[in-house]
N, C-alpha and C. Protein backbone atom coordinates (compact mmCIF):
# COMPACT_ATOMS: atom_id res chain seq x y z
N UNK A 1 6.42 149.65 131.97
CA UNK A 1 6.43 148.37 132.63
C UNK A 1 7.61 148.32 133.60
N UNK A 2 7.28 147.69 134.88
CA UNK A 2 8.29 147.47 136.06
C UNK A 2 8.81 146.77 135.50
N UNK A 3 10.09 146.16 136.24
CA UNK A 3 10.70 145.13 135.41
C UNK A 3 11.82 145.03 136.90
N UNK A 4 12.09 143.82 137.48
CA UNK A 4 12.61 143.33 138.75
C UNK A 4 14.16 142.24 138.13
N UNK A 5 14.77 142.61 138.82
CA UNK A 5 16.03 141.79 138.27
C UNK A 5 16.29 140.70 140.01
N UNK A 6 16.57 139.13 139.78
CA UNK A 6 16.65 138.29 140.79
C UNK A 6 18.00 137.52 140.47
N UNK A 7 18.41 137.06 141.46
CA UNK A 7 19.56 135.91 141.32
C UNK A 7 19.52 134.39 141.97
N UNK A 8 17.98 134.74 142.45
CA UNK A 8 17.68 133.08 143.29
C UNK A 8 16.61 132.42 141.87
N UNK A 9 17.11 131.28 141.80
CA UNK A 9 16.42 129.85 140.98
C UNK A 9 15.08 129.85 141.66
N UNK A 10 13.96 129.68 140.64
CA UNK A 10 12.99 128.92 141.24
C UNK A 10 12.29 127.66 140.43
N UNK A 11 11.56 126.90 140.73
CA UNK A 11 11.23 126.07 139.97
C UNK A 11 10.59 125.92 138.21
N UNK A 12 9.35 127.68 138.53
CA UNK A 12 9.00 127.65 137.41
C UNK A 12 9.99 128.62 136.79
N UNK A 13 11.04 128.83 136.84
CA UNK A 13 12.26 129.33 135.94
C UNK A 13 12.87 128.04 135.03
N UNK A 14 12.40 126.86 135.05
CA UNK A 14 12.57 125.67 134.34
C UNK A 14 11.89 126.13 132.68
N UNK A 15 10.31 125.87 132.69
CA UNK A 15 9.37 126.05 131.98
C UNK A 15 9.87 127.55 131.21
N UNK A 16 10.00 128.45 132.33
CA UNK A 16 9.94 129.60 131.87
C UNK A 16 11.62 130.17 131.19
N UNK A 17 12.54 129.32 130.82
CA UNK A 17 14.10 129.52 130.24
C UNK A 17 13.53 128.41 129.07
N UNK A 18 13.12 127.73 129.29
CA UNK A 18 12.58 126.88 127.97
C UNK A 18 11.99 127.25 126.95
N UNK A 19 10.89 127.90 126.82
CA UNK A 19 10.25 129.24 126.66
C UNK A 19 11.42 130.37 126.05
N UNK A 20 11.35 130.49 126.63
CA UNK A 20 12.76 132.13 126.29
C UNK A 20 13.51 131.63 124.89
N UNK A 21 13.98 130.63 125.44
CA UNK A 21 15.52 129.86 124.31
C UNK A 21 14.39 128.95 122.88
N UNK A 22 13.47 128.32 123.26
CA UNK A 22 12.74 128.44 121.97
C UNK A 22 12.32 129.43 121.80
N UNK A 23 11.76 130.63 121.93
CA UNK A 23 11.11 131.86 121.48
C UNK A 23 12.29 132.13 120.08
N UNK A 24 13.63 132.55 120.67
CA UNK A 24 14.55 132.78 119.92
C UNK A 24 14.73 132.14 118.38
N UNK A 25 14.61 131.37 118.73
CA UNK A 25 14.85 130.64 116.83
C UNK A 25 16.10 130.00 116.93
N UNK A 26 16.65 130.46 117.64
CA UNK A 26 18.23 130.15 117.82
C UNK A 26 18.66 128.40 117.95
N UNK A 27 18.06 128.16 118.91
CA UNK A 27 19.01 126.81 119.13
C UNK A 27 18.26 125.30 118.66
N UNK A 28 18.78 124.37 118.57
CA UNK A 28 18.25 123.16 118.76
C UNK A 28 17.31 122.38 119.77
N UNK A 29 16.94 121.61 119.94
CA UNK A 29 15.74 120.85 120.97
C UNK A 29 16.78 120.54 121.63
N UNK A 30 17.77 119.98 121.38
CA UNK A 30 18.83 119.34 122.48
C UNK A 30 19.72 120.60 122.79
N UNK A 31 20.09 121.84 122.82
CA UNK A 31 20.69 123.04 123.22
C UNK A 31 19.40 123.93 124.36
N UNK A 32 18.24 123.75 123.64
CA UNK A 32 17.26 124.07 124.75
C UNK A 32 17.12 123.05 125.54
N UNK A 33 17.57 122.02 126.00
CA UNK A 33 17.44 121.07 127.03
C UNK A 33 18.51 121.35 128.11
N UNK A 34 19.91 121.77 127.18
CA UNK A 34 21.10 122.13 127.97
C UNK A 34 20.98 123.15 128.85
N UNK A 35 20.43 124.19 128.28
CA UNK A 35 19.89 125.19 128.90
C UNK A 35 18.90 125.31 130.19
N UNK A 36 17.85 124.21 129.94
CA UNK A 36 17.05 123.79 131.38
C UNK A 36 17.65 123.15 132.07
N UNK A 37 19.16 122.23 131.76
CA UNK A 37 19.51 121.14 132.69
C UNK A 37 20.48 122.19 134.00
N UNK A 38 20.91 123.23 133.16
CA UNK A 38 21.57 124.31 133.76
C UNK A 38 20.68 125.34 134.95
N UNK A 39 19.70 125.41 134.69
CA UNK A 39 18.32 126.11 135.79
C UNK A 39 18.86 125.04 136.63
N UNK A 40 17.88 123.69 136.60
CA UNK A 40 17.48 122.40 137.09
C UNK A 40 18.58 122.45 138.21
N UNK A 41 20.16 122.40 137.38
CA UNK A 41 21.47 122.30 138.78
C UNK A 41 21.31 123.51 139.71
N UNK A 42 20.97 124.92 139.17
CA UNK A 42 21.27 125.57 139.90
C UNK A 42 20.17 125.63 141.17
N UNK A 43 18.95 124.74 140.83
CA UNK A 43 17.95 124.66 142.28
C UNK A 43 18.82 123.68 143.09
N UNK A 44 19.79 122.97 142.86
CA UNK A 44 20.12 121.76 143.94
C UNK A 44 21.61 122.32 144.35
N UNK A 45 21.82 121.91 145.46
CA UNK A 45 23.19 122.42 145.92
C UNK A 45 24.51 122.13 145.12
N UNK A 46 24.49 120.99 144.41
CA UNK A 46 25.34 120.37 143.74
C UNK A 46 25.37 121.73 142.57
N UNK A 47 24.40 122.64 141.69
CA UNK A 47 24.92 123.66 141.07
C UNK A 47 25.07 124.87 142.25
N UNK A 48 25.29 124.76 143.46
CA UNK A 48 25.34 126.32 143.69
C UNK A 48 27.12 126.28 143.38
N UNK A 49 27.51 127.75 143.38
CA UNK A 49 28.86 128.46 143.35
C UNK A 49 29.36 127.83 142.07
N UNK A 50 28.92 126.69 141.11
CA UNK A 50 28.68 126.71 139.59
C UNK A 50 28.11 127.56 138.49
N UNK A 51 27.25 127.57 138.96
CA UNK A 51 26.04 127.94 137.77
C UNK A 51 25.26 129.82 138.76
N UNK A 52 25.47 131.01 137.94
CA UNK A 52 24.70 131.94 138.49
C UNK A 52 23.49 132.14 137.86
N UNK A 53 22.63 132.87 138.16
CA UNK A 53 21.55 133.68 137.62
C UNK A 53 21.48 135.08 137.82
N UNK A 54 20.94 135.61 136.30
CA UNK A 54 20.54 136.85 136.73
C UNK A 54 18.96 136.83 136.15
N UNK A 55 17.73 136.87 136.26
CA UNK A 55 16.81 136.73 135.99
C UNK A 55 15.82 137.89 135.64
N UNK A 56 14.95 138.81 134.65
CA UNK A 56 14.00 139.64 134.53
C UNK A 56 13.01 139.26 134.36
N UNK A 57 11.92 139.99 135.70
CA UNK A 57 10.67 139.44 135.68
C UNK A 57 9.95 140.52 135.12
N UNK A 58 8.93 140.66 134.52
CA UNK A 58 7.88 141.72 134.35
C UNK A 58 7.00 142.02 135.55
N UNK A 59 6.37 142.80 135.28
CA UNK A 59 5.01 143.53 136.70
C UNK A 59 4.15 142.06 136.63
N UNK A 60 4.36 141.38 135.87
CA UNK A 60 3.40 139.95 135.72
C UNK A 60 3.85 138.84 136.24
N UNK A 61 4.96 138.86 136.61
CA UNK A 61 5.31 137.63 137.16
C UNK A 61 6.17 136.53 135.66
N UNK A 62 6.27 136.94 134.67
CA UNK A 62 6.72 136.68 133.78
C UNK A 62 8.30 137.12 133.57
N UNK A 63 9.17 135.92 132.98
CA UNK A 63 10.38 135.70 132.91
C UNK A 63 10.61 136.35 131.38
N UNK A 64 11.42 137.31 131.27
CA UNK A 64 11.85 137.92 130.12
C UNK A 64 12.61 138.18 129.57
N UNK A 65 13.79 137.85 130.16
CA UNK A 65 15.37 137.37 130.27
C UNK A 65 15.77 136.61 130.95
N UNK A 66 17.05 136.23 130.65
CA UNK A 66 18.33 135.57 131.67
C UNK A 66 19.20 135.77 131.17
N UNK A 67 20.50 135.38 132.14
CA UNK A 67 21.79 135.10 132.05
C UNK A 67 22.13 133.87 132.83
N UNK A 68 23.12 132.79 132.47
CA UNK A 68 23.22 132.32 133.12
C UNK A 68 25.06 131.82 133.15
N UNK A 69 25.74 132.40 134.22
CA UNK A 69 26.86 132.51 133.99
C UNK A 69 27.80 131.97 135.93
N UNK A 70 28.87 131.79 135.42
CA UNK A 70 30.42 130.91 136.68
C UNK A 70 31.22 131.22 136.54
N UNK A 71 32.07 131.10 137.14
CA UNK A 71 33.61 130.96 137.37
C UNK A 71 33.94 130.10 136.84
N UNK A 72 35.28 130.24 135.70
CA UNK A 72 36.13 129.12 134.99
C UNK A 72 37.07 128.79 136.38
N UNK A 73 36.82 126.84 136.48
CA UNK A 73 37.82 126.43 137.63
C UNK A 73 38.95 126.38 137.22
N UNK A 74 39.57 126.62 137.90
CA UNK A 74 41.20 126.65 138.25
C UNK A 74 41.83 127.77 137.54
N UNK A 75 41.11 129.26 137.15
CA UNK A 75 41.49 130.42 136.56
C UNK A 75 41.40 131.52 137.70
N UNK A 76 42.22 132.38 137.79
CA UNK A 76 42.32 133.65 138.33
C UNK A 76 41.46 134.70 138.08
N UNK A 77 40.01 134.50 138.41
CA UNK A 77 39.29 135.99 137.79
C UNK A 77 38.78 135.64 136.26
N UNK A 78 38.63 134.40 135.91
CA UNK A 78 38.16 134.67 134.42
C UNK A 78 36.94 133.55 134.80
N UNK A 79 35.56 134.40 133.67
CA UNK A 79 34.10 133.66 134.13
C UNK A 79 33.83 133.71 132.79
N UNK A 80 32.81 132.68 132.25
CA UNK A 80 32.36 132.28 131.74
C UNK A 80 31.01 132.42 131.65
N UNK A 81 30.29 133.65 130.00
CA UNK A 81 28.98 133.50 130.09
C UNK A 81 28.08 132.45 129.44
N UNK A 82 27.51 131.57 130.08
CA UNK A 82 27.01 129.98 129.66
C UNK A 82 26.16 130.45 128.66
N UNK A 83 24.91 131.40 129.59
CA UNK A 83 23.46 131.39 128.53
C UNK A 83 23.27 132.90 128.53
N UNK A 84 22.76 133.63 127.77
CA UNK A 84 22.29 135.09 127.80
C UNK A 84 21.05 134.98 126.50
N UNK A 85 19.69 134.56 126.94
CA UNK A 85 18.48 134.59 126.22
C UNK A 85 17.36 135.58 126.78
N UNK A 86 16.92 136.30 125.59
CA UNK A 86 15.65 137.62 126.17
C UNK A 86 14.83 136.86 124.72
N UNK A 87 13.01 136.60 125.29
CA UNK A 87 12.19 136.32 124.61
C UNK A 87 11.81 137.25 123.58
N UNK A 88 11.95 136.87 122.29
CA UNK A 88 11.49 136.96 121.42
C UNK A 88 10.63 138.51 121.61
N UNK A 89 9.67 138.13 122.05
CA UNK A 89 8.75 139.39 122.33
C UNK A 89 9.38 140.94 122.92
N UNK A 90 10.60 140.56 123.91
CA UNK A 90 10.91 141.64 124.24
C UNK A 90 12.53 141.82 123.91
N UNK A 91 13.08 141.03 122.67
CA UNK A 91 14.37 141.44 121.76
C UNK A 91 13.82 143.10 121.57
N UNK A 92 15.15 143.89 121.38
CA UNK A 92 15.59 145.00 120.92
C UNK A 92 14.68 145.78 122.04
N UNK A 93 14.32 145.95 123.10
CA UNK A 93 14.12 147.03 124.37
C UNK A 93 15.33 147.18 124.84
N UNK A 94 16.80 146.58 124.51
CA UNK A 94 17.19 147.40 125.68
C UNK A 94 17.52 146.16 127.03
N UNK A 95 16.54 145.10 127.20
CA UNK A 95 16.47 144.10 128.15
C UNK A 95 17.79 143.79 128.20
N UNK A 96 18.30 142.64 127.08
CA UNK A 96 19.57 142.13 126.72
C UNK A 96 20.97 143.26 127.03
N UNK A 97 21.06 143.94 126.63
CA UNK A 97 22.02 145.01 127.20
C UNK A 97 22.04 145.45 128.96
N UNK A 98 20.98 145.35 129.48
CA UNK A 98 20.41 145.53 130.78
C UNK A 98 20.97 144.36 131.47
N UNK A 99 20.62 143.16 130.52
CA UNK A 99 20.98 142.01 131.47
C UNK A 99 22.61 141.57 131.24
N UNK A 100 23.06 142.25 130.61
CA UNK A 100 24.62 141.66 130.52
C UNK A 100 25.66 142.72 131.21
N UNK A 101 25.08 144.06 131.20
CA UNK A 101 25.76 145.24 132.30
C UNK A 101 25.51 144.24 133.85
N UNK A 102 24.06 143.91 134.20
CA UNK A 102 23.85 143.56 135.62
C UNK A 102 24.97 142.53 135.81
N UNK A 103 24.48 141.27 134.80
CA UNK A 103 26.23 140.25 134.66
C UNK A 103 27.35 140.57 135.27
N UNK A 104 28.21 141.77 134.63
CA UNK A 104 29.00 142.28 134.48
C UNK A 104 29.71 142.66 135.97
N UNK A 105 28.51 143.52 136.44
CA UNK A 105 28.61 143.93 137.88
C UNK A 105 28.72 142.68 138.80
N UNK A 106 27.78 141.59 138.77
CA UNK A 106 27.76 140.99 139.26
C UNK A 106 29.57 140.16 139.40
N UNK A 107 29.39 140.00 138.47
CA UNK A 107 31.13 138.81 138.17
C UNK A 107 32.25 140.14 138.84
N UNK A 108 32.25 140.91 138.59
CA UNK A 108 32.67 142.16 139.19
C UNK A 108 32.90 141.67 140.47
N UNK A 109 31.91 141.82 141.36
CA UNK A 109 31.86 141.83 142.56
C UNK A 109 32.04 140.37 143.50
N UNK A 110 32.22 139.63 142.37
CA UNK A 110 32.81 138.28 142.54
C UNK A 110 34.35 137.73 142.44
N UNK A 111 34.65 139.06 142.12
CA UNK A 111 36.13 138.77 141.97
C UNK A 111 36.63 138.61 140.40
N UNK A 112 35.55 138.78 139.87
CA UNK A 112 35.94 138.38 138.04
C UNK A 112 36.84 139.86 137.50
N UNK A 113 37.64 139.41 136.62
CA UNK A 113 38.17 139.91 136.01
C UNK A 113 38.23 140.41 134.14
N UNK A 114 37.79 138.69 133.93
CA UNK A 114 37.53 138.66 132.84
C UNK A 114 36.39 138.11 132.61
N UNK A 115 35.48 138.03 131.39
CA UNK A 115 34.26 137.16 131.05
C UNK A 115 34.43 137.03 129.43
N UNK A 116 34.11 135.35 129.44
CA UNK A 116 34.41 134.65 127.82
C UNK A 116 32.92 134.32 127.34
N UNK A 117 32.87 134.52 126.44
CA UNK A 117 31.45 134.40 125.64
C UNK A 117 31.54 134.03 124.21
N UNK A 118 30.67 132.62 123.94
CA UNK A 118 31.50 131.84 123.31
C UNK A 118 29.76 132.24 121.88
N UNK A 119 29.99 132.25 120.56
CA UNK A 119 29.06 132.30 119.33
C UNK A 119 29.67 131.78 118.07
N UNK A 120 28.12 131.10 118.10
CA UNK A 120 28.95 130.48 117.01
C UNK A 120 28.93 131.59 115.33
N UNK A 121 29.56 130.98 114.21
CA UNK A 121 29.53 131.82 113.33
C UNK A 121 29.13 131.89 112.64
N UNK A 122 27.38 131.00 112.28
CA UNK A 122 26.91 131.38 111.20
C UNK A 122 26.67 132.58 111.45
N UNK A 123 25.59 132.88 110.05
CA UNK A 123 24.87 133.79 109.71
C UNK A 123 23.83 134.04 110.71
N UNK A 124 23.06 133.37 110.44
CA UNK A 124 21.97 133.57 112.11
C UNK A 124 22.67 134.19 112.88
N UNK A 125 23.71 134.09 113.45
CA UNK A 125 24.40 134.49 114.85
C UNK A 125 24.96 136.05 114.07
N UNK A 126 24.90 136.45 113.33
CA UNK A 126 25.82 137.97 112.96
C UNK A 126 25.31 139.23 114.25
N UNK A 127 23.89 139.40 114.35
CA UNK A 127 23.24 140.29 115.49
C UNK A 127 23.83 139.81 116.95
N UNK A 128 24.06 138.85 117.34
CA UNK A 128 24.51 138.29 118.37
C UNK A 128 26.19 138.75 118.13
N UNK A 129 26.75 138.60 117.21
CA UNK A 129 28.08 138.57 117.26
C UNK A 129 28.16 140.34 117.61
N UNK A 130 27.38 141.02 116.88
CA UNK A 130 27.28 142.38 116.22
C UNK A 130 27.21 143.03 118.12
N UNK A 131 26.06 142.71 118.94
CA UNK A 131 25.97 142.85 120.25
C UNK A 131 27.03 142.65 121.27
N UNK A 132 27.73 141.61 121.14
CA UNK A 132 29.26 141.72 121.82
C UNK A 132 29.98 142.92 121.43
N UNK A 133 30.04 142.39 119.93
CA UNK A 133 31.42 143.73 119.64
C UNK A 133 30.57 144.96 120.38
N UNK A 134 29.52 145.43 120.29
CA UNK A 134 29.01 146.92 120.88
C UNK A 134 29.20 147.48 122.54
N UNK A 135 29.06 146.00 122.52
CA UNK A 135 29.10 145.93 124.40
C UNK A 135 30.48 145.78 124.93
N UNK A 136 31.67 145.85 124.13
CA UNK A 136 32.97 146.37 124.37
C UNK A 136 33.91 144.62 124.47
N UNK A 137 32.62 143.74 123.97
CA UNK A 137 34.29 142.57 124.15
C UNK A 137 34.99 142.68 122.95
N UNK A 138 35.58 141.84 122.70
CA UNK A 138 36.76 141.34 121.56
C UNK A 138 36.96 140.47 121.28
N UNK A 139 36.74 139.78 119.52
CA UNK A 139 36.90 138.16 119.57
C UNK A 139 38.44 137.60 119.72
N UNK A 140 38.64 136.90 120.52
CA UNK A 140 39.56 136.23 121.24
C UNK A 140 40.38 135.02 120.59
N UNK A 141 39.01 134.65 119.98
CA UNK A 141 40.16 133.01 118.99
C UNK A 141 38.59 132.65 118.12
N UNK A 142 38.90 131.71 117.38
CA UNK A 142 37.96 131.03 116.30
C UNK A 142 38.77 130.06 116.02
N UNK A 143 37.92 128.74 116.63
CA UNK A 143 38.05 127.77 116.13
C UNK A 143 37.34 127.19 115.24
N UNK A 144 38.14 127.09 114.12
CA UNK A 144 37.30 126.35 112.77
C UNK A 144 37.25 125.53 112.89
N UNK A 145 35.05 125.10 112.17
CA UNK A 145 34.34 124.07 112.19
C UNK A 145 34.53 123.38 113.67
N UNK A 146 34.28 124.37 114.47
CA UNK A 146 34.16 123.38 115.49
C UNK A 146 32.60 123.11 115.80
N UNK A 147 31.55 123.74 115.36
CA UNK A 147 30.27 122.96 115.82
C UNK A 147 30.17 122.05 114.67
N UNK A 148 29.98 122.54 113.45
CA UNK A 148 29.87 121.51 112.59
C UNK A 148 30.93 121.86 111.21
N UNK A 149 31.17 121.68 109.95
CA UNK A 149 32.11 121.68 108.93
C UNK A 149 31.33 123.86 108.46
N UNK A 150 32.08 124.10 108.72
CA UNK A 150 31.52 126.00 107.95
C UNK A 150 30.88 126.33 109.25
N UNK A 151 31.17 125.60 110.70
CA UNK A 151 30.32 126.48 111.75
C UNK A 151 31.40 126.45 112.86
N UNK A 152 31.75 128.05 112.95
CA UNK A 152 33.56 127.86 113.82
C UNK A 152 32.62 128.13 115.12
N UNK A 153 33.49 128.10 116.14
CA UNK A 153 33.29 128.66 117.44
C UNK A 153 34.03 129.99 117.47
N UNK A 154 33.38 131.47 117.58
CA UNK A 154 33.56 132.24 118.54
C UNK A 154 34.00 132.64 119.76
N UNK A 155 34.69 133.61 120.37
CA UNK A 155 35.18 133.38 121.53
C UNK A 155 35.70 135.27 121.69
N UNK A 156 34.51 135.52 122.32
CA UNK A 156 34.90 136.54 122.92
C UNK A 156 35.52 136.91 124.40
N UNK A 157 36.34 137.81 124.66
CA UNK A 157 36.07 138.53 126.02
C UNK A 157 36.30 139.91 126.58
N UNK A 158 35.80 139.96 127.22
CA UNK A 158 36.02 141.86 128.09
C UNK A 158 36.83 141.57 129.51
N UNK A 159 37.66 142.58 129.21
CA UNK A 159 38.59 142.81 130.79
C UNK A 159 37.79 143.69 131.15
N UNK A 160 37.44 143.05 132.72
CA UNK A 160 36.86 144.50 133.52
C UNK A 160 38.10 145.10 134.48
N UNK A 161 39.05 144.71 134.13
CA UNK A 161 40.17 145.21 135.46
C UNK A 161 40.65 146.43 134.51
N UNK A 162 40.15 146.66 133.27
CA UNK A 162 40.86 148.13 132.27
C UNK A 162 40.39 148.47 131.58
């Protein structure tokens, strides 16, 4: 299967990140909303040079990843990865690793230095946590119970300047 990597928003990338982030199991109805409200800015000018995309389409016209990642304001080189969701169907190809190298390059070539990537710590999240550490970040801080009482925040990051 072809597989096309994009960085321009389009409309049905709404439907189709909605999709993706429920496929997962992962989040809440109101965390998959956050997630579309984040597409939604980046079609209007008010999200450009906020909000990036990196997008995988299939030979079908079908959305099979994202990333969706910025620049932390008022920091020197340090970005922030918002969203990084691959559907259900095509977890463990390889996609997800594909799409966080392209990231990488990308913030790269933006002047980034660093990138923070924030998980939380249940159990559910261990494969997610397990995928950072592989992909060379480092957890950074943990703040306890910060989503809810036994659910800390995570906080990874990778220097690309070393």
């Amino acid at each position: 299967m072809k597989l096309t990597y994009r960085e321009t928003v389009t409309p049905p990338d709404l439907e189709a990140v909605r999709k993706i982030v429920e496929s997962t199991g992962f989040f809440t109805e109101e965390e998959v909303d956050v997630a579309v409200e984040l597409v939604d800015a980046g079609l209007t000018s008010e999200g450009l040079g906020c909000y990036h995309f990196i997008f995988c389409d299939d030979n079908r016209g079908n959305v099979l990843g994202y990333t969706c990642f910025g620049p932390v304001i008022c920091t020197e080189g340090s970005f922030d990865l918002y969203w990084m969701a691959v559907h259900r169907d095509s977890q463990g190809s390889g996609l997800g690793k594909a799409l966080l190298v392209r990231t990488e390059e990308r913030i790269r070539e933006m002047g980034g230095v660093r990138i923070y990537i924030e998980t939380a710590s249940r159990d559910l999240y261990k494969p997610t946590q397990g995928f950072y550490l592989k992909s060379g970040y480092e957890q950074d801080a943990v703040l306890r119970d910060y989503y809810a009482k036994g659910d800390s925040k995570i906080i990874y990051v990778k220097h690309l300047d070393g």
